[in-house]
C-alpha atoms as a PDB file:
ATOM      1  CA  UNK A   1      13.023  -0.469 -50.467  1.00  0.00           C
ATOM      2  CA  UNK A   2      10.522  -2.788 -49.022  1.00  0.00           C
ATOM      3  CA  UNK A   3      13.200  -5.425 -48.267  1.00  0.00           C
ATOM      4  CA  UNK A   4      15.551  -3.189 -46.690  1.00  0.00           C
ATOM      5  CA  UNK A   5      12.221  -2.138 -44.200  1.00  0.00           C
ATOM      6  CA  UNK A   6      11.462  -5.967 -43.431  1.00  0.00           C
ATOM      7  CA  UNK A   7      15.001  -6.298 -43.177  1.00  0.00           C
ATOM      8  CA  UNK A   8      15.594  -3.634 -40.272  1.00  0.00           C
ATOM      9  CA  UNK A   9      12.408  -4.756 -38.604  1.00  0.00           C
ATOM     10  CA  UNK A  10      13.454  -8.129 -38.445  1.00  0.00           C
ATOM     11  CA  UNK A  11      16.880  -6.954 -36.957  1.00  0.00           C
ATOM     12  CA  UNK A  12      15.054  -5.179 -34.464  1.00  0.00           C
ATOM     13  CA  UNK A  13      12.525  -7.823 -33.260  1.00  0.00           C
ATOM     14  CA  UNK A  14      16.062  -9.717 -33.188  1.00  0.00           C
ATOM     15  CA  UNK A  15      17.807  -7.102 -30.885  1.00  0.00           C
ATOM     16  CA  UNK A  16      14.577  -6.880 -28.245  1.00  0.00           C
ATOM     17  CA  UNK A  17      14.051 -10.740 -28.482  1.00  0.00           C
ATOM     18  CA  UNK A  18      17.766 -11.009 -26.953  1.00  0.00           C
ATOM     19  CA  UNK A  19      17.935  -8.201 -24.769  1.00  0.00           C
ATOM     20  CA  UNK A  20      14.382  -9.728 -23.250  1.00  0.00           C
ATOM     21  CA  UNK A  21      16.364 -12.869 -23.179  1.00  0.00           C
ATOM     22  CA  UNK A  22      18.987 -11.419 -21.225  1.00  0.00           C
ATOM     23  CA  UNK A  23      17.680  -9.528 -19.087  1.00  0.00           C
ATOM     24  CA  UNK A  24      15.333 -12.529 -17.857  1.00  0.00           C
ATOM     25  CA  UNK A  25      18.446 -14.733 -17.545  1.00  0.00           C
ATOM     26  CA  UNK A  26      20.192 -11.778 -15.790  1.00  0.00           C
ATOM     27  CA  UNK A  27      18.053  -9.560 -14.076  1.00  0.00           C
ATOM     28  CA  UNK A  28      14.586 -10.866 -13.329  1.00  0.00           C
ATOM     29  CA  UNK A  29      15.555 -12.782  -9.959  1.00  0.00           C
ATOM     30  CA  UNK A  30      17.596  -9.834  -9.094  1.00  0.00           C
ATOM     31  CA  UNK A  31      14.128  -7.351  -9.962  1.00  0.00           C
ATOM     32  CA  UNK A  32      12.108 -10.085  -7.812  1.00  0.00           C
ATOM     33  CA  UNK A  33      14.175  -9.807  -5.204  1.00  0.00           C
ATOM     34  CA  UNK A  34      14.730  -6.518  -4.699  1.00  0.00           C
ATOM     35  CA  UNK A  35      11.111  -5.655  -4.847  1.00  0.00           C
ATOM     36  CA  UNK A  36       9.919  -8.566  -1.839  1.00  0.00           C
ATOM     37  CA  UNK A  37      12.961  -6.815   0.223  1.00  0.00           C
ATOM     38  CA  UNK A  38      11.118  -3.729  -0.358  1.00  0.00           C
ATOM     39  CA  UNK A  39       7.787  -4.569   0.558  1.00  0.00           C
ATOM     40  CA  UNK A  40       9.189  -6.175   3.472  1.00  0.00           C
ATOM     41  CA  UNK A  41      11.050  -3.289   4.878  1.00  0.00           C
ATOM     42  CA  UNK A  42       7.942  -1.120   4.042  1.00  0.00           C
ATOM     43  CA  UNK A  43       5.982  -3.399   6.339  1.00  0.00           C
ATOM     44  CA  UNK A  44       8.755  -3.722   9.181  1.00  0.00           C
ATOM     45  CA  UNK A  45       8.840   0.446   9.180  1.00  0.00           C
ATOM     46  CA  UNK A  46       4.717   0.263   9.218  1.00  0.00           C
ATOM     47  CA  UNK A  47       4.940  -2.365  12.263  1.00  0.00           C
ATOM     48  CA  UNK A  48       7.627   0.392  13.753  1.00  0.00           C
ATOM     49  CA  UNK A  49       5.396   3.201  13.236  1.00  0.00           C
ATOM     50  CA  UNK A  50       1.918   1.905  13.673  1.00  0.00           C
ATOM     51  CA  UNK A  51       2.877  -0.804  15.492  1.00  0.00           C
ATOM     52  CA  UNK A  52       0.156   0.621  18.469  1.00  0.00           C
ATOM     53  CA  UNK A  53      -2.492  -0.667  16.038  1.00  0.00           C
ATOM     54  CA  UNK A  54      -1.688  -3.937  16.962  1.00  0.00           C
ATOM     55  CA  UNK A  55      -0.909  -3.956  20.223  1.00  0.00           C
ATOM     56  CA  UNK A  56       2.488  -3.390  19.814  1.00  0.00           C
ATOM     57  CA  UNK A  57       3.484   0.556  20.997  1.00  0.00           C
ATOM     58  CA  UNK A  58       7.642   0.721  20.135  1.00  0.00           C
ATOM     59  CA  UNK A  59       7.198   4.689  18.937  1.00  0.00           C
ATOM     60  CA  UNK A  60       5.555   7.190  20.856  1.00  0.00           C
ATOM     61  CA  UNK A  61       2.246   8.237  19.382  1.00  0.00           C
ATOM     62  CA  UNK A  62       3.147  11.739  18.552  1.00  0.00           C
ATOM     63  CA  UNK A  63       5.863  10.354  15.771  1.00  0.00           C
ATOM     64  CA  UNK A  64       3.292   8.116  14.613  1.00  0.00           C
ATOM     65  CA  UNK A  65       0.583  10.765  13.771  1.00  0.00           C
ATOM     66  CA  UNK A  66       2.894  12.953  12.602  1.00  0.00           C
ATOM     67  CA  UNK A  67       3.591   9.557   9.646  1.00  0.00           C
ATOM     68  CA  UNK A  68       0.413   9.066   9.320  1.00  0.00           C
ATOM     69  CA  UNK A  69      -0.777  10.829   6.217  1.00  0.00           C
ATOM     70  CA  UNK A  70       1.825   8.787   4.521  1.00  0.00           C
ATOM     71  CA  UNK A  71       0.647   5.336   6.289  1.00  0.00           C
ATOM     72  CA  UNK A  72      -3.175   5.395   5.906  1.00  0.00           C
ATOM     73  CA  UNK A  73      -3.011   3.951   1.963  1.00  0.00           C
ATOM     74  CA  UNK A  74      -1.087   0.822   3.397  1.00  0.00           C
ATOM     75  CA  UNK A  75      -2.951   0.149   6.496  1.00  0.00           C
ATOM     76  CA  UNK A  76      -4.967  -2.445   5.237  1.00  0.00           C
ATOM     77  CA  UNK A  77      -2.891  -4.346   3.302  1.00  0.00           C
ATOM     78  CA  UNK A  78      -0.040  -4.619   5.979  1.00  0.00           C
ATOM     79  CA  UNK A  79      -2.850  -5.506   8.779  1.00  0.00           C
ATOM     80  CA  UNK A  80      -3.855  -8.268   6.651  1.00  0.00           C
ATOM     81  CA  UNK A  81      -0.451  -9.365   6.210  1.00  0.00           C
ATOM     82  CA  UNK A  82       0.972  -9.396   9.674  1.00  0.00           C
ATOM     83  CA  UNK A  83      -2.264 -10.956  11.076  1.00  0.00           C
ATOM     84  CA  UNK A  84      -2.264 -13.680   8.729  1.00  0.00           C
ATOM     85  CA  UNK A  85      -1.904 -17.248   9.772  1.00  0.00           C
ATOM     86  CA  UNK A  86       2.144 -18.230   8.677  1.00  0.00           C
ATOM     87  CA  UNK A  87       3.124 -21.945   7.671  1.00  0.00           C
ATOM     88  CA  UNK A  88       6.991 -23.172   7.579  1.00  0.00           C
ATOM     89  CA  UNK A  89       6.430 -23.321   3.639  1.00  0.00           C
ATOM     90  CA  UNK A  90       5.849 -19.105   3.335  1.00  0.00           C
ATOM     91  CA  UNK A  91       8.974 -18.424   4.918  1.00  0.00           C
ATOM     92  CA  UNK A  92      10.845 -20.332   1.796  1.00  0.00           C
ATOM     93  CA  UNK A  93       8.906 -18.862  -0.888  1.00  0.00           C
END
């Protein structure tokens, strides 16, 4: 009994060793990806919404404040981000 129990253990380690293998062939450029689109489009609908925070009115306020209770977490974060100083070299990384 204790053989058959190292046995299936050892299968199993097997099985998530190559489905980790996979899915970092496969799907961890894809996972990267998608996530830096998403952070970028949350940023570009930020600059859109809040953009009057930076000198840069596109919506009218009213639509703004009426966003704003979902904004305020992110404010920080994306002001730091689109005031930061930008090099040739960020836009390929």
């Amino acid at each position: 009994m204790p053989e058959e129990g190292k046995k299936d253990t050892k299968i199993r380690k097997l099985g998530r060793s190559a489905k980790e293998l996979l899915y970092g062939m496969a799907g961890h450029d894809m996972t990267r990806y998608a996530l830096k689109t998403r952070g970028s489009m949350e940023h570009l609908f930020i600059l859109i919404t809040m953009g009057d925070l930076l000198g840069v009115p596109i919506l009218p306020p009213y639509y703004s404040l009426r966003i704003l209770p979902y904004v305020v977490p992110q404010i920080s974060t994306w002001k730091r981000r689109m005031l930061r100083e930008r090099d040739l070299t960020d836009a390929l990384a």
